[in-house]
N, C-alpha and C. Protein backbone atom coordinates (compact mmCIF):
# COMPACT_ATOMS: atom_id res chain seq x y z
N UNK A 1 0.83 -1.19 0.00
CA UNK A 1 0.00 0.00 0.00
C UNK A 1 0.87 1.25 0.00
N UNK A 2 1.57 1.19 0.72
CA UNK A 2 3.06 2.06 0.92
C UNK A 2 3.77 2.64 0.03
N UNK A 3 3.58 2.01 -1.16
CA UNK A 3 4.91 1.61 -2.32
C UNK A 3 3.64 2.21 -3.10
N UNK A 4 2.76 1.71 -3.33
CA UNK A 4 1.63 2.39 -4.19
C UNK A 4 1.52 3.63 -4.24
N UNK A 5 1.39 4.72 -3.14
CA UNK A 5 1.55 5.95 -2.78
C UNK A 5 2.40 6.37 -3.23
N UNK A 6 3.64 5.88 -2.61
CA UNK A 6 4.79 6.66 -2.88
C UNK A 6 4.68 6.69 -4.36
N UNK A 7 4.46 5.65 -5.55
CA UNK A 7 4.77 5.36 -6.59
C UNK A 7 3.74 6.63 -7.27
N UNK A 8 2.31 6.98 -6.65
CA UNK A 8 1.58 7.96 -7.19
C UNK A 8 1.96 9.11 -7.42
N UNK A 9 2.64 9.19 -6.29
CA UNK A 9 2.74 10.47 -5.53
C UNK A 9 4.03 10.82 -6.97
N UNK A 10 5.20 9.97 -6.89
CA UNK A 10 6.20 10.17 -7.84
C UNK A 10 5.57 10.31 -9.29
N UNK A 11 4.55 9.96 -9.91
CA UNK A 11 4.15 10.02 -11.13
C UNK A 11 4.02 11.08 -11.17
N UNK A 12 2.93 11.62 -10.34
CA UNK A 12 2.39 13.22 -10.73
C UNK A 12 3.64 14.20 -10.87
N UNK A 13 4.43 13.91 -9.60
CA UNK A 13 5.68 15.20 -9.88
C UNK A 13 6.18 15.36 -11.20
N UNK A 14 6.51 13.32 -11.42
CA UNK A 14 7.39 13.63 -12.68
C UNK A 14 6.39 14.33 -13.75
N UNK A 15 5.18 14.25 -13.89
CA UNK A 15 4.10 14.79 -14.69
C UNK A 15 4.35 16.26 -15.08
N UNK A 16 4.09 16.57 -13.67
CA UNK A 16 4.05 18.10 -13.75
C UNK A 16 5.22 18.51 -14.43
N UNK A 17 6.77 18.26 -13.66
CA UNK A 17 8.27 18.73 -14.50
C UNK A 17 8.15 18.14 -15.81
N UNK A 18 7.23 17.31 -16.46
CA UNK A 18 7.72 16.90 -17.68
C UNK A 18 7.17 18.45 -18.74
N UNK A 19 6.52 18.89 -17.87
CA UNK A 19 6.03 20.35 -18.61
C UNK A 19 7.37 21.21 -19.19
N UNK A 20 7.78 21.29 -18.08
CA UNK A 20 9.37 21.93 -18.62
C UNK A 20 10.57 21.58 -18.91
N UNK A 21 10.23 20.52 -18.89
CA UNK A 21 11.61 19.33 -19.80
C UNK A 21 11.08 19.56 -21.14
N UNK A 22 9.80 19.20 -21.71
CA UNK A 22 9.48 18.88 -23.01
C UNK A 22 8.86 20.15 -23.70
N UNK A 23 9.16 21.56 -22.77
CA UNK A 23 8.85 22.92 -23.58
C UNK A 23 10.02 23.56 -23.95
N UNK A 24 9.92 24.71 -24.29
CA UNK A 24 11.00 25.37 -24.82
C UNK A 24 10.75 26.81 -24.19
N UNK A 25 11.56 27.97 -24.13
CA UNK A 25 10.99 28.97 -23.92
C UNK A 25 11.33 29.66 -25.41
N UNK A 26 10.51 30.68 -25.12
CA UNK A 26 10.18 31.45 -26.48
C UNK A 26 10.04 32.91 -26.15
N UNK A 27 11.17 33.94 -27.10
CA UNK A 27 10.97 35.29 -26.83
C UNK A 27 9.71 35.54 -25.84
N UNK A 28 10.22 36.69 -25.20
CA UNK A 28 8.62 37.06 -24.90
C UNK A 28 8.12 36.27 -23.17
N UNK A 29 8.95 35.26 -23.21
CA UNK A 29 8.59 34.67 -21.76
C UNK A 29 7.55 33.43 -22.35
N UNK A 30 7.18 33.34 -23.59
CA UNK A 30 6.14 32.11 -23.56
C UNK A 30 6.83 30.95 -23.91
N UNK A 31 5.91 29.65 -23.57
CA UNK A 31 6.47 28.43 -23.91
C UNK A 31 6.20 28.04 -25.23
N UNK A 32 6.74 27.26 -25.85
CA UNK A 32 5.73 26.17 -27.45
C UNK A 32 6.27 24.83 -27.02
N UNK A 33 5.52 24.01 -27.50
CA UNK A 33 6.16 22.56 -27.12
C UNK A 33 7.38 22.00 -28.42
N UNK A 34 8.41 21.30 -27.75
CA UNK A 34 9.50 20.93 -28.60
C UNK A 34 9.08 20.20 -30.00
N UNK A 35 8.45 19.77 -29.68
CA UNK A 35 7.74 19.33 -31.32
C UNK A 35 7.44 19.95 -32.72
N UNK A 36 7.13 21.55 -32.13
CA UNK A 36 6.84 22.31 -32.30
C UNK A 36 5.35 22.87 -33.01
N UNK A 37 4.73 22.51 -32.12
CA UNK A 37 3.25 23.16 -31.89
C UNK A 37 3.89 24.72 -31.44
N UNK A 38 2.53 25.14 -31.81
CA UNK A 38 2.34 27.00 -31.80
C UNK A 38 2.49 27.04 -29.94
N UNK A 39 3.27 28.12 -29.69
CA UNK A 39 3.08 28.59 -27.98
C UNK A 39 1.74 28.94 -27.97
N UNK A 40 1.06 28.67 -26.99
CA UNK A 40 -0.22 29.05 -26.04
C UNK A 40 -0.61 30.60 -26.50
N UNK A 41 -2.21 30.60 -26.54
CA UNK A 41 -2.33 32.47 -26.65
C UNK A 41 -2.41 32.74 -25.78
N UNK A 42 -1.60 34.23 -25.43
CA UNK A 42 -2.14 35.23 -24.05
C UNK A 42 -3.53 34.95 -23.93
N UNK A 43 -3.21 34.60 -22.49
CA UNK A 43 -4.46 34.51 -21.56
C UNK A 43 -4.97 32.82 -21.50
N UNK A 44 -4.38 32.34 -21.82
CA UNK A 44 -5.01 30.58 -22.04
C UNK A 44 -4.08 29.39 -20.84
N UNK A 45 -4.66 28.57 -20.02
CA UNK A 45 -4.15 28.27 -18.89
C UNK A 45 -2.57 27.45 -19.84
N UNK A 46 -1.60 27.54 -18.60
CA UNK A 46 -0.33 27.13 -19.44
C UNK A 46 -0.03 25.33 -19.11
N UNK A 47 -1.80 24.87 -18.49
CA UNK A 47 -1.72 23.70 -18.47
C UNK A 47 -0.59 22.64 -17.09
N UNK A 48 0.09 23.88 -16.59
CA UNK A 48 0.54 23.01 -15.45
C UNK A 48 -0.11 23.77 -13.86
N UNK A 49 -0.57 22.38 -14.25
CA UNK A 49 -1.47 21.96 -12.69
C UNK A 49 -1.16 22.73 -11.67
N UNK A 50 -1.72 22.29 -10.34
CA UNK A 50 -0.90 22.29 -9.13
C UNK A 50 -1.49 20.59 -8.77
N UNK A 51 -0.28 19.82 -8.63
CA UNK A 51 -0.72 18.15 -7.98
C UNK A 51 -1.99 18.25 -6.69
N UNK A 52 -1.33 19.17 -5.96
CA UNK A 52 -1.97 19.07 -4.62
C UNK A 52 -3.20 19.55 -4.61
N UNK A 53 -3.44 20.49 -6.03
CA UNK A 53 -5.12 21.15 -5.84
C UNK A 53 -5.68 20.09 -6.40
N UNK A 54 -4.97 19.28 -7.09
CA UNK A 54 -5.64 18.62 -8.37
C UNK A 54 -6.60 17.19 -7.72
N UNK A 55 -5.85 16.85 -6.60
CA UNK A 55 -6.25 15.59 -5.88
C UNK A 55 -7.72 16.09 -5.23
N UNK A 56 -6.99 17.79 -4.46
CA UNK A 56 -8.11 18.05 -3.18
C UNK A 56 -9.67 17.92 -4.32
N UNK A 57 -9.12 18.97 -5.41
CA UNK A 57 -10.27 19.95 -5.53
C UNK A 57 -11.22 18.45 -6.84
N UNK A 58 -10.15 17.02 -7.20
CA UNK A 58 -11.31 16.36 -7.90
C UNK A 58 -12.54 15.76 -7.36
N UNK A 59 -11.99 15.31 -5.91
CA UNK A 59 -13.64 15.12 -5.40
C UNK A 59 -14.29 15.91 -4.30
N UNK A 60 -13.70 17.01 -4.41
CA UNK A 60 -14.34 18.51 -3.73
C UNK A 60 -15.42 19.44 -4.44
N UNK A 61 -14.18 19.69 -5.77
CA UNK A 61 -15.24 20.96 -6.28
C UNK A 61 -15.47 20.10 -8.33
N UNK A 62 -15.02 19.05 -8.68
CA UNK A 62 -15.12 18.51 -9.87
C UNK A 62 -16.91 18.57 -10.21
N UNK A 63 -17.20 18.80 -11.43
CA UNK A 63 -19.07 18.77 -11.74
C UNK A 63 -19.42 16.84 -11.33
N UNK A 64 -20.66 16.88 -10.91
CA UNK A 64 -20.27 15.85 -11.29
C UNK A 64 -21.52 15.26 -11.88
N UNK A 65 -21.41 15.84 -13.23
CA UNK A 65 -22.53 15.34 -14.70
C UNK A 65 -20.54 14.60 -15.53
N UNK A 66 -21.22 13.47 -15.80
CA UNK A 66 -20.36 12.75 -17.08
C UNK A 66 -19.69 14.20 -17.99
N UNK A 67 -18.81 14.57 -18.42
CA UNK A 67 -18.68 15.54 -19.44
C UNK A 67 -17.17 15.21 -20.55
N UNK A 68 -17.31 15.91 -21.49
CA UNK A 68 -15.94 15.63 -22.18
C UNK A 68 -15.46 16.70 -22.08
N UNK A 69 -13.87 16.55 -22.56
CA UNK A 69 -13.15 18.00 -23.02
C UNK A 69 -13.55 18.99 -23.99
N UNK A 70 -14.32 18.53 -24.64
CA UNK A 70 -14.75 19.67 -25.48
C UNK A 70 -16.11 20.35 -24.97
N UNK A 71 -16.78 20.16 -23.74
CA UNK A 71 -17.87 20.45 -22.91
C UNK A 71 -17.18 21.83 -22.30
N UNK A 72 -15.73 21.74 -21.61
CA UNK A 72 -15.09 22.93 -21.05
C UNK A 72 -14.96 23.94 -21.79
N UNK A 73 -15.64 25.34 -21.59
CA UNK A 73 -15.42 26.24 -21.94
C UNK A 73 -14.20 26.72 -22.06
N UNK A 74 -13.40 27.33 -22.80
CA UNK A 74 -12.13 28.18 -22.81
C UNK A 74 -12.37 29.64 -21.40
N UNK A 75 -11.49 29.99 -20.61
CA UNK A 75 -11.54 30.83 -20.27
C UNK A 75 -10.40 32.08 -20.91
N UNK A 76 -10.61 32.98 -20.61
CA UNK A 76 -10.90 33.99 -19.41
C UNK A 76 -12.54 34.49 -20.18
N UNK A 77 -13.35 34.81 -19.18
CA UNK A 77 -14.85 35.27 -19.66
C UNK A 77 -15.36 34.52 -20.20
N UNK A 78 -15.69 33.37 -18.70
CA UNK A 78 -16.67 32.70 -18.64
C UNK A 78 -18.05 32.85 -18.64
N UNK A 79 -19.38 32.31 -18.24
CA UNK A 79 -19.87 32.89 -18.04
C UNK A 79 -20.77 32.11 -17.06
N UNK A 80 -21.77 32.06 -16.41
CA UNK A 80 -22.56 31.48 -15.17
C UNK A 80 -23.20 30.44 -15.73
N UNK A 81 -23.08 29.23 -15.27
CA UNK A 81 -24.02 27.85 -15.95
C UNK A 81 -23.02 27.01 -16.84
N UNK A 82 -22.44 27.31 -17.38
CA UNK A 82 -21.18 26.50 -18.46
C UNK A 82 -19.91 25.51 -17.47
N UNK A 83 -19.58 25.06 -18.25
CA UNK A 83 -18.55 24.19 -17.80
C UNK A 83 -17.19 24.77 -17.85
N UNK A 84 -16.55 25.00 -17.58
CA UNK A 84 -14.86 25.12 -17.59
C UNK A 84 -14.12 24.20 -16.58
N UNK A 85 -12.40 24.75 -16.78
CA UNK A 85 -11.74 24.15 -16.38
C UNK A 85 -11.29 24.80 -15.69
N UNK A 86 -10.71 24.83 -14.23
CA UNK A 86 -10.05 25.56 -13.28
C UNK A 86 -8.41 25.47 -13.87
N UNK A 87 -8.19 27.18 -13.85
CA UNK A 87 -5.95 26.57 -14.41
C UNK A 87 -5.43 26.80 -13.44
N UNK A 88 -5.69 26.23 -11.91
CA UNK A 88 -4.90 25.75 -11.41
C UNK A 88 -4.87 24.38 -10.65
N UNK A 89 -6.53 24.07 -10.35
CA UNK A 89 -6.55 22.16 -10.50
C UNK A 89 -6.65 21.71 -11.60
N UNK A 90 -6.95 22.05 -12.94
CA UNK A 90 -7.41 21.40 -13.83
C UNK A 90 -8.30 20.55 -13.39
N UNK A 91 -9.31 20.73 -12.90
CA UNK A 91 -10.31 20.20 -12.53
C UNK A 91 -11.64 20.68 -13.64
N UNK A 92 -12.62 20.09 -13.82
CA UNK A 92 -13.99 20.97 -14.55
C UNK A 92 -14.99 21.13 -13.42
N UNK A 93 -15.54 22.02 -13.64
CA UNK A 93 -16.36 22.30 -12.61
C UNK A 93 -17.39 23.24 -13.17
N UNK A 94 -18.70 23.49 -12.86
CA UNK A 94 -20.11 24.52 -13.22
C UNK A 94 -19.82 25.62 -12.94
N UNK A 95 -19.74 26.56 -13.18
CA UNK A 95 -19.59 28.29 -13.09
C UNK A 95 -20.97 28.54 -13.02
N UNK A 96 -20.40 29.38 -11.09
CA UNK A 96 -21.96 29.70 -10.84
C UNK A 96 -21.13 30.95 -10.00
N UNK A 97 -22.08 31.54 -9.14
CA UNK A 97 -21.74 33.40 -8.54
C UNK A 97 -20.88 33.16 -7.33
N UNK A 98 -20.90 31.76 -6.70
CA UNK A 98 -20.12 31.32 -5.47
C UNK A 98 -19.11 31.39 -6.04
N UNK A 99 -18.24 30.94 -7.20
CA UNK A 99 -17.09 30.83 -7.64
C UNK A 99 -16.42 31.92 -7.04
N UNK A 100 -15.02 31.88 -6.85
CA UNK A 100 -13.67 33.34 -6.39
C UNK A 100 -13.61 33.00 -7.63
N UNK A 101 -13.69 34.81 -8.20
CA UNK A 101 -12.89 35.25 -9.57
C UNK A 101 -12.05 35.91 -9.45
N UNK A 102 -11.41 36.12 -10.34
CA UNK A 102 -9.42 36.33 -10.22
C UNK A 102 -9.70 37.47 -11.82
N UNK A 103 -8.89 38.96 -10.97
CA UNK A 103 -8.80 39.63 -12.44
C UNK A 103 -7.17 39.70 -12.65
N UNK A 104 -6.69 39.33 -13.81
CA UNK A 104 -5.47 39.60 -14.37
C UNK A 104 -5.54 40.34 -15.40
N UNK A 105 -4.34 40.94 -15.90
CA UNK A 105 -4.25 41.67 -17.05
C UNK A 105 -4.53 41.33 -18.52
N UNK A 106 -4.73 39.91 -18.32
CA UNK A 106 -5.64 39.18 -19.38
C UNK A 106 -6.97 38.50 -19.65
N UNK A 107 -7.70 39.28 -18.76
CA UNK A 107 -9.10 39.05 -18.35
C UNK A 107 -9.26 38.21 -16.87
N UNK A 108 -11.03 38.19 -16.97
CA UNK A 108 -11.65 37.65 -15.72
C UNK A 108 -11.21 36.04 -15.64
N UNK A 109 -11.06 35.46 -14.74
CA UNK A 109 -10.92 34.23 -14.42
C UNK A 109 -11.11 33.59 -13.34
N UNK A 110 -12.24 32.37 -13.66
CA UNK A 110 -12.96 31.85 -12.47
C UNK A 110 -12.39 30.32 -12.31
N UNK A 111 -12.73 30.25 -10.41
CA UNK A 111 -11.54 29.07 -10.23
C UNK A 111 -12.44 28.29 -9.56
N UNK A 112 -11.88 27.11 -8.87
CA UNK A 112 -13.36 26.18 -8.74
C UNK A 112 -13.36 26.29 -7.07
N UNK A 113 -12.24 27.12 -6.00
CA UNK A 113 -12.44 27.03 -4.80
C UNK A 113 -11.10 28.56 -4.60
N UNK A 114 -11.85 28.86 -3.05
CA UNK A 114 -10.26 29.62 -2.56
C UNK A 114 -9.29 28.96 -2.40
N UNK A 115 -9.19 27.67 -2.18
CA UNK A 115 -7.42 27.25 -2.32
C UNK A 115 -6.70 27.44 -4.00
N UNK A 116 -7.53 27.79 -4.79
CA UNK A 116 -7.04 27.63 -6.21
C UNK A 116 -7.02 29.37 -6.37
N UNK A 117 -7.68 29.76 -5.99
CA UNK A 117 -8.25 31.31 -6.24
C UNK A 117 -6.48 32.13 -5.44
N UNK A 118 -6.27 31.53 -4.11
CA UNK A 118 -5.10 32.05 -3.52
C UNK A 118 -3.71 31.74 -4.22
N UNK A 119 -3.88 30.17 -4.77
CA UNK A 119 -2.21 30.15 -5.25
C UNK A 119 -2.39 30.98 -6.88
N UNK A 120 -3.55 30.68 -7.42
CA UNK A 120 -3.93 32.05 -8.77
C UNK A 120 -3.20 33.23 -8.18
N UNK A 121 -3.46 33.98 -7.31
CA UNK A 121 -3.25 35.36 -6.86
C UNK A 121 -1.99 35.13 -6.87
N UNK A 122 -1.11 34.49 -6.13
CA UNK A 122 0.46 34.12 -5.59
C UNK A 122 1.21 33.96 -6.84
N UNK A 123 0.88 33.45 -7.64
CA UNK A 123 1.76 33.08 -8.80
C UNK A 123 0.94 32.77 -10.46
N UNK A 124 0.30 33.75 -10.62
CA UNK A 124 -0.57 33.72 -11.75
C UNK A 124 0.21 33.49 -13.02
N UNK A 125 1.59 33.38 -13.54
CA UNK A 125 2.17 33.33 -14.67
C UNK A 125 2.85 31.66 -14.50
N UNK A 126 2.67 30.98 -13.19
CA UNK A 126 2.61 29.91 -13.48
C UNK A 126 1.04 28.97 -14.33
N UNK A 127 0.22 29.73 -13.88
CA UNK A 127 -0.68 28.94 -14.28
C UNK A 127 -1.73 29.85 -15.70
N UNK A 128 -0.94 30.88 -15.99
CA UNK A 128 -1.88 31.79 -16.97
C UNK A 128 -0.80 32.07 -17.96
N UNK A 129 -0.92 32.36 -19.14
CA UNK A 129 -0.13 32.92 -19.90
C UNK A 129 -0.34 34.41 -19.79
N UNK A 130 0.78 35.16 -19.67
CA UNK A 130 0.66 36.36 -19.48
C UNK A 130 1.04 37.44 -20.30
């Protein structure tokens, strides 16, 4: 059981750093992936998680209607009733008026709890393109 954990626990890290092993940086401060796909547009989540929101907030704040990826709205300017994705659990979750919204210099952005809403505030260019 022990070894299982630990073994989880090690996946996700390596998960998350494989973000910046397998990107590049690019004038400007943005990433593109080494393959070379297009870098991310200003304002679009930069896709790395946080592990620790990602566990709390899937059976905390996750919808829980069946949905696909193409059900998640794109943020920034969401809007109330739709689906999105939180960029900092990557979690999906219903956008409703309880949500903490987060303003950055690249629009409104809604998160699926205050533990996601606070590390948003703390370090928003980890999890936003800016």
């Amino acid at each position: 059981m022990r070894r299982g954990v630990i073994l989880g626990v090690f996946v996700a890290v390596l998960g998350v750093g494989a973000y910046g092993v397998f990107c590049r940086a690019l004038p400007g401060g943005e990433r593109a992936m080494v393959d070379g796909a297009l870098a991310a547009e200003r304002g679009r989540a930069t896709g790395s998680f946080d592990p620790k929101m990602s566990g709390v907030c899937r059976f905390s704040c996750a919808a829980p209607q069946a949905h696909g990826e193409r059900d998640a709205m794109p943020q920034p300017g969401v809007a109330n009733g739709v689906l999105t994705q939180c960029p900092v659990s990557g979690v999906v979750f219903v956008v409703d008026e309880q949500r903490p919204r987060i303003t950055l210099v690249t629009g409104d952005y809604v998160v699926c709890c205050d533990g996601c809403a606070g590390r948003l505030r703390k370090n928003p260019g980890r999890f936003i393109h800016l």
